[in-house]
C-alpha atoms as a PDB file:
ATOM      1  CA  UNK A   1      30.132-111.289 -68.938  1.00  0.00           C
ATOM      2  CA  UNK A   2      29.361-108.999 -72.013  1.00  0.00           C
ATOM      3  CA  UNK A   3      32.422-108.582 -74.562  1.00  0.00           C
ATOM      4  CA  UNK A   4      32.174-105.327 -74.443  1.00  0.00           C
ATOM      5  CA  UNK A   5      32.582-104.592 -70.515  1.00  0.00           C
ATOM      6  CA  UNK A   6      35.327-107.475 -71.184  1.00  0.00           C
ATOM      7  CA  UNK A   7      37.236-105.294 -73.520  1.00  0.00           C
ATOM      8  CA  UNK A   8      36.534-101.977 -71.451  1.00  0.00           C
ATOM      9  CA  UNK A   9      38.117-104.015 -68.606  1.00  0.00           C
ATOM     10  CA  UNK A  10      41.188-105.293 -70.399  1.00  0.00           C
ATOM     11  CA  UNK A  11      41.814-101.832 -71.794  1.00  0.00           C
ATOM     12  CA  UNK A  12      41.928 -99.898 -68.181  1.00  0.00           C
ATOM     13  CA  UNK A  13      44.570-102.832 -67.387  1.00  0.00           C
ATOM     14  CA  UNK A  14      46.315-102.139 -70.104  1.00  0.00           C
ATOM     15  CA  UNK A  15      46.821 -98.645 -69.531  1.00  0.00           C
ATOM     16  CA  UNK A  16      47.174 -99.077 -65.878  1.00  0.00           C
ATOM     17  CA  UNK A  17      50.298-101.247 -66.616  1.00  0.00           C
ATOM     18  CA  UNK A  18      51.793 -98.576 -69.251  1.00  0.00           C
ATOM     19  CA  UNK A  19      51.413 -95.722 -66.712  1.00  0.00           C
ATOM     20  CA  UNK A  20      52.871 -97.547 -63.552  1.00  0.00           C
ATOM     21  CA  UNK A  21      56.893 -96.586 -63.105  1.00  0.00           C
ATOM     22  CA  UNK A  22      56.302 -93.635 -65.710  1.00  0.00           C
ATOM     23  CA  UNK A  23      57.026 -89.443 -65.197  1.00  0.00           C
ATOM     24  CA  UNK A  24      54.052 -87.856 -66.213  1.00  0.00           C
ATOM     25  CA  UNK A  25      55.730 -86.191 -69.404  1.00  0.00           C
ATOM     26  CA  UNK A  26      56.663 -89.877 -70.390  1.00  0.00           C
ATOM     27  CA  UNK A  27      52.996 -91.244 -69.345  1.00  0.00           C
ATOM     28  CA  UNK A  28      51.298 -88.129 -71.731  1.00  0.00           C
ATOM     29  CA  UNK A  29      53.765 -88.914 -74.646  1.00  0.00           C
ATOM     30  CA  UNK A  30      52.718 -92.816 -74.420  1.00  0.00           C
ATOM     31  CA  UNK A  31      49.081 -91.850 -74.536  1.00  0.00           C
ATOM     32  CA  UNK A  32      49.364 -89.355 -77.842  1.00  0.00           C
ATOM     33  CA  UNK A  33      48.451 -85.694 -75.685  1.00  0.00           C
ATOM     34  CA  UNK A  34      50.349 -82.988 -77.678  1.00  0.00           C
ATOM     35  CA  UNK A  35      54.001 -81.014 -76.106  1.00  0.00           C
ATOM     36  CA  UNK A  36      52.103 -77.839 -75.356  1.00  0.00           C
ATOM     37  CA  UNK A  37      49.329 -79.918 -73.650  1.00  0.00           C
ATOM     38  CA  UNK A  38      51.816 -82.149 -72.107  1.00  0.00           C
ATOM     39  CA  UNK A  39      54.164 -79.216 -70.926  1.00  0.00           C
ATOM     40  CA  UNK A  40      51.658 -77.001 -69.331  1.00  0.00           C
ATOM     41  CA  UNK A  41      50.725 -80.384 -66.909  1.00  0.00           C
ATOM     42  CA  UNK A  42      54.064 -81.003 -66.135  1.00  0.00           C
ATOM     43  CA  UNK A  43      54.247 -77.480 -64.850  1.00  0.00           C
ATOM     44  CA  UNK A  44      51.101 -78.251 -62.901  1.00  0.00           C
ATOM     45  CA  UNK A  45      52.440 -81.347 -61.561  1.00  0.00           C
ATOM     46  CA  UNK A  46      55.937 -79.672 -60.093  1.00  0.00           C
ATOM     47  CA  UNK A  47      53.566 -77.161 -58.971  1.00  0.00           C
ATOM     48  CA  UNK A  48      52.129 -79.467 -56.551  1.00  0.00           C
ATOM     49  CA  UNK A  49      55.258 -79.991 -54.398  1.00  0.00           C
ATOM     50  CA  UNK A  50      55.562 -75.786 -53.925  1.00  0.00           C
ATOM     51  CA  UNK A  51      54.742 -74.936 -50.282  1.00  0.00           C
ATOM     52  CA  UNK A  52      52.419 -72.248 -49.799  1.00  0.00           C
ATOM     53  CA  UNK A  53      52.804 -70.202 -46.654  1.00  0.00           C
ATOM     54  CA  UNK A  54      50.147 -70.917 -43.624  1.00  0.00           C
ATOM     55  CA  UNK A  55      47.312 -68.873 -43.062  1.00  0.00           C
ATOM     56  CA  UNK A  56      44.866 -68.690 -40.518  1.00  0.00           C
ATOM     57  CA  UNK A  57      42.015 -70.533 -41.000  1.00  0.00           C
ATOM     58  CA  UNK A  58      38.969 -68.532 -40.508  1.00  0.00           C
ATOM     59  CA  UNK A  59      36.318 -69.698 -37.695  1.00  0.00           C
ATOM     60  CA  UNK A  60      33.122 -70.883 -39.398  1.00  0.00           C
ATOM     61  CA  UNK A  61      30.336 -68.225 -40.106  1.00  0.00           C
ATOM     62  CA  UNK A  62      27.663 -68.981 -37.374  1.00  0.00           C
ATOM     63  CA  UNK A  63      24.625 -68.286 -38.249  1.00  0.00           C
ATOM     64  CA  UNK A  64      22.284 -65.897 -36.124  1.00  0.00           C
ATOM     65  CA  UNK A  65      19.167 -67.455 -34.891  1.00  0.00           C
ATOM     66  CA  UNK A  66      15.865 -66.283 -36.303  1.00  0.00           C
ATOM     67  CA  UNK A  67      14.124 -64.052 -33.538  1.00  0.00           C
ATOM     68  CA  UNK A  68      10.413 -65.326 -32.827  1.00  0.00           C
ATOM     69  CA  UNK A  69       7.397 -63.150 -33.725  1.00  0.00           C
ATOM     70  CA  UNK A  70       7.036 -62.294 -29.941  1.00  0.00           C
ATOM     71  CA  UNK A  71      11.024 -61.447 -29.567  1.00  0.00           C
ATOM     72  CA  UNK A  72      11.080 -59.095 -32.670  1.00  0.00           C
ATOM     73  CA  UNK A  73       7.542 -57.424 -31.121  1.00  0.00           C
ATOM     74  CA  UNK A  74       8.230 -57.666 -27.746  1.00  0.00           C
ATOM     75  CA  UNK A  75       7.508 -53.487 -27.064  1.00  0.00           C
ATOM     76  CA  UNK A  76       4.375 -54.141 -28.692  1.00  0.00           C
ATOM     77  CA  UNK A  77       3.297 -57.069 -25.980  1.00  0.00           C
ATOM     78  CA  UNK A  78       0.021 -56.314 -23.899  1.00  0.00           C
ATOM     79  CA  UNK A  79       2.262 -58.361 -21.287  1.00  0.00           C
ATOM     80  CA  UNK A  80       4.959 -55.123 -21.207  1.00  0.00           C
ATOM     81  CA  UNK A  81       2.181 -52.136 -21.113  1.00  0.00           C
ATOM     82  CA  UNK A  82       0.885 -54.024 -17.792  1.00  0.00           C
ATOM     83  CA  UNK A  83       3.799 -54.677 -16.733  1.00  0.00           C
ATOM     84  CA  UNK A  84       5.315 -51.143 -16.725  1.00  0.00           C
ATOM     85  CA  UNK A  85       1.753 -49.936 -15.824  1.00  0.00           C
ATOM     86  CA  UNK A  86       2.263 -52.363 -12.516  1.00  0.00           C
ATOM     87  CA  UNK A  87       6.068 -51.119 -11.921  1.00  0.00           C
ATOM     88  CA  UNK A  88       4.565 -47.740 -12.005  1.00  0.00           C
ATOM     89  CA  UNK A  89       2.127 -47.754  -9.858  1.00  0.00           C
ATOM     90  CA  UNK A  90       3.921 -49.788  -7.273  1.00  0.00           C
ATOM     91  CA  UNK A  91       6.448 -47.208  -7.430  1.00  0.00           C
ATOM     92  CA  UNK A  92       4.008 -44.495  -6.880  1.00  0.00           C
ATOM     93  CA  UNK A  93       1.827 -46.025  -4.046  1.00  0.00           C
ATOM     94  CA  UNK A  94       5.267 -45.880  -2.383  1.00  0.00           C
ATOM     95  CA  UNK A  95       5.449 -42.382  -2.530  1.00  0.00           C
ATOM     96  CA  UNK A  96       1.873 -41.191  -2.068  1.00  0.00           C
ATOM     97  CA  UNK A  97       0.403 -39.942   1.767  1.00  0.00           C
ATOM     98  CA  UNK A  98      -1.476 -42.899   3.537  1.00  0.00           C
ATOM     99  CA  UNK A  99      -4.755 -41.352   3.065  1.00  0.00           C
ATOM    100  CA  UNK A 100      -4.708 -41.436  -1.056  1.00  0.00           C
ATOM    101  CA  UNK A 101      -4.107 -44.252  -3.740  1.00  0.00           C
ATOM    102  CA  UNK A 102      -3.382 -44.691  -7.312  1.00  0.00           C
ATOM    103  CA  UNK A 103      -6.784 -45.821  -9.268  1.00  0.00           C
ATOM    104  CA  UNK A 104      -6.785 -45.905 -13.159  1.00  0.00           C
ATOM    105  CA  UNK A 105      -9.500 -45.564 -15.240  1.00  0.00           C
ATOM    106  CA  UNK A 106      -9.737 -47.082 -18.604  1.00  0.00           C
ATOM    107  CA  UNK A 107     -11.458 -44.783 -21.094  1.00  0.00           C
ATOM    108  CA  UNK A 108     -12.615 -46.690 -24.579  1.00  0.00           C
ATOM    109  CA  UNK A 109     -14.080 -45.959 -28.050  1.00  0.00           C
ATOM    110  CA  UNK A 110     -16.969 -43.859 -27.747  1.00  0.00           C
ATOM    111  CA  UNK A 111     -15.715 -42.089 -24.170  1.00  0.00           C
ATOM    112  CA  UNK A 112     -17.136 -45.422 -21.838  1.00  0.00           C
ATOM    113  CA  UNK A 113     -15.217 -45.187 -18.499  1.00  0.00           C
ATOM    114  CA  UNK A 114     -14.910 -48.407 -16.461  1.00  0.00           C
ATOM    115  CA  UNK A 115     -12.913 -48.456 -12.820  1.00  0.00           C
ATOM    116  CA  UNK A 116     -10.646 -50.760 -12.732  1.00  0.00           C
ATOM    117  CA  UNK A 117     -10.370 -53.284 -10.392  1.00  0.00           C
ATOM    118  CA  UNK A 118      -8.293 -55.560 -12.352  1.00  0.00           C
ATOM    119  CA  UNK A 119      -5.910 -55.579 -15.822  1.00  0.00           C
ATOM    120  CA  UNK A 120      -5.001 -58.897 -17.719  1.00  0.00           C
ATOM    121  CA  UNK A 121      -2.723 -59.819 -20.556  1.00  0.00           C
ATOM    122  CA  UNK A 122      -5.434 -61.517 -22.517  1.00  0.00           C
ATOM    123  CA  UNK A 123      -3.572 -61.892 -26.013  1.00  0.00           C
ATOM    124  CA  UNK A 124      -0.414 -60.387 -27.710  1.00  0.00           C
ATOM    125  CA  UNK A 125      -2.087 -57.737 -28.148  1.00  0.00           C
ATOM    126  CA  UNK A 126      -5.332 -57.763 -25.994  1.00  0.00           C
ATOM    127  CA  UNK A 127      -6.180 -56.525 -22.525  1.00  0.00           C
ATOM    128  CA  UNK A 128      -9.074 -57.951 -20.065  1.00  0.00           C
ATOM    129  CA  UNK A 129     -10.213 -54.856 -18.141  1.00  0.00           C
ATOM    130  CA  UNK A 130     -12.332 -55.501 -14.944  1.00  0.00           C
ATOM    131  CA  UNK A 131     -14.105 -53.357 -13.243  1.00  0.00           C
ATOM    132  CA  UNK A 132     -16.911 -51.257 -12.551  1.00  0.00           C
ATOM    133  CA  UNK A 133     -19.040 -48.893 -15.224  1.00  0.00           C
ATOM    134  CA  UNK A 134     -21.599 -46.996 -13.855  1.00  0.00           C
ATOM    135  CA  UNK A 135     -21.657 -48.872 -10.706  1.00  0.00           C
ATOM    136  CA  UNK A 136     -22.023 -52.133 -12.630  1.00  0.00           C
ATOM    137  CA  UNK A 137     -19.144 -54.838 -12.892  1.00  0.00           C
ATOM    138  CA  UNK A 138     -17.942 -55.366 -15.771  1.00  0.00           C
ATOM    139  CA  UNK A 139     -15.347 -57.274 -17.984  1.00  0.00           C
ATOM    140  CA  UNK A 140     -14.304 -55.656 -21.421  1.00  0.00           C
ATOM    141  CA  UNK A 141     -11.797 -57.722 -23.959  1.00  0.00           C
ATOM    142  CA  UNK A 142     -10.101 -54.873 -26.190  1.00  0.00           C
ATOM    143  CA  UNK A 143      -7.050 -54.240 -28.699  1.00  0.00           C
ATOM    144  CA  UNK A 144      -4.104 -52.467 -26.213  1.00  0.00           C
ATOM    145  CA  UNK A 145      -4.344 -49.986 -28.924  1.00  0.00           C
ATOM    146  CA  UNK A 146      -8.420 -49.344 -28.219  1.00  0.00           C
ATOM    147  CA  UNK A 147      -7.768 -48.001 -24.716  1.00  0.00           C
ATOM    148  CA  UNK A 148      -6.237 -45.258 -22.972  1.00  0.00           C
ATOM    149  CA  UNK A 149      -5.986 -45.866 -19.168  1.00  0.00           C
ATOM    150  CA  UNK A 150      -5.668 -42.803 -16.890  1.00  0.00           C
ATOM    151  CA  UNK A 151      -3.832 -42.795 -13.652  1.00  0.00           C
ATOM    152  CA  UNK A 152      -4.592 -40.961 -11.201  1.00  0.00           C
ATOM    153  CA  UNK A 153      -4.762 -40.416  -7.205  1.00  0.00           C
ATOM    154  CA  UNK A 154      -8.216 -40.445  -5.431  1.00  0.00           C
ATOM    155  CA  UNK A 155      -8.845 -40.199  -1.374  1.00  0.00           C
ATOM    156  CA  UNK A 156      -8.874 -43.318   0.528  1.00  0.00           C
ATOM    157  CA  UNK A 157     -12.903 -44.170   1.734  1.00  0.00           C
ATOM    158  CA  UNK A 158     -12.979 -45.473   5.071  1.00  0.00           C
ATOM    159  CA  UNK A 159     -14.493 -48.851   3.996  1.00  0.00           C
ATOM    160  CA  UNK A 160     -11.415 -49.117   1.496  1.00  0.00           C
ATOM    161  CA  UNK A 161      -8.795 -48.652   4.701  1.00  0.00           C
ATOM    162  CA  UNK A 162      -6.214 -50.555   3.728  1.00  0.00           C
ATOM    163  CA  UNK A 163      -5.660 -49.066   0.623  1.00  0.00           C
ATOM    164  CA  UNK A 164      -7.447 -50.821  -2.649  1.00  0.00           C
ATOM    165  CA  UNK A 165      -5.118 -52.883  -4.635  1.00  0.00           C
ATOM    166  CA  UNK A 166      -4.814 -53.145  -8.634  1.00  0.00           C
ATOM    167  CA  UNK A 167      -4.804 -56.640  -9.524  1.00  0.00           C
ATOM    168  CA  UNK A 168      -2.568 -57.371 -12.632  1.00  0.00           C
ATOM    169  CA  UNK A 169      -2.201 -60.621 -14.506  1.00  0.00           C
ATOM    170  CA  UNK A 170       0.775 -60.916 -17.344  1.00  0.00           C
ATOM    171  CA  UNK A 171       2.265 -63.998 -18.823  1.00  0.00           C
ATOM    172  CA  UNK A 172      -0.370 -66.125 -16.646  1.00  0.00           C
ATOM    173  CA  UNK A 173       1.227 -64.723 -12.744  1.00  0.00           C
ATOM    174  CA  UNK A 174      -1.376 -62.535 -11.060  1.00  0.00           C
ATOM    175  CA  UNK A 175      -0.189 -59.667  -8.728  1.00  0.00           C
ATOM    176  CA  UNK A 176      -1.594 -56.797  -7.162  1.00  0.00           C
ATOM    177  CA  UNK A 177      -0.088 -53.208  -7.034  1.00  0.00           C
END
């Protein structure tokens, strides 16, 4: 063993042994700290036997959890347009005569006008439109934002009788209203 981690040894003993049995006024005087030094510590150790009185101990801070892109944007969601657009028009079949429906057309840039057979939550923030332009089928992808869709009632054609369904599809279920 080094002399020098001997000696550093042997000294901790040494004042080990002169501390044990002592007050701490007594134990600062035998290691040279100064009255005013020594004083204020012996006021801090009597302090330590002071009771203080009881508190309540506050419950721990929990933290809030971090909403998700989709829960902070959920009114923006393709998924909620379609699926008020469904409510709605389930809700309005209801109260329409037998002999008319709802039918919506979807109007987009540049005043194209498709029938639609068929709405889908494609994205977020897209829509797949399906339907019929000119007589033609069709399928259109398109920002929610790109299209305005008009609702409106049209007469029941006897080829049609039952009434025509909408066909919806949000969050992956497809429906019809």
């Amino acid at each position: 063993m080094d002399d020098s981690i001997k000696k550093y040894l042997e000294e901790g003993d040494r004042l080990k042994k002169l501390t044990e049995g002592l007050d701490t006024g007594k134990k600062l005087k035998s290691l040279g700290v100064t009255d005013s030094i020594s004083k204020h510590l012996a006021s801090l150790d009597l302090m330590k036997n002071l009771t203080l009185p009881s508190m309540p101990i506050p419950e721990p801070i929990r933290m809030p959890r971090i909403p998700t892109f989709e829960e902070n944007n959920h009114f923006q969601n393709s998924g909620v347009l379609l699926r008020r657009l469904a409510d709605s028009i389930t809700q309005w079949r209801s109260a329409l005569p037998e002999d008319v429906q709802p039918a919506i057309i979807a109007i987009l840039h540049g005043g194209i006008r498709i029938d639609v057979e068929r709405l889908a939550q494609d994205s977020f923030h897209g829509i797949r439109i399906e339907g019929r332009t000119q007589g033609s089928p069709c399928v259109v992808l398109a920002h929610q934002a790109t299209v305005q869709l008009l609702c409106f009632v049209q007469a029941i054609q006897p080829p049609e009788r039952p009434s025509r369904p909408i066909g919806f599809v949000i969050d992956g279920e497809e429906s019809q209203a």
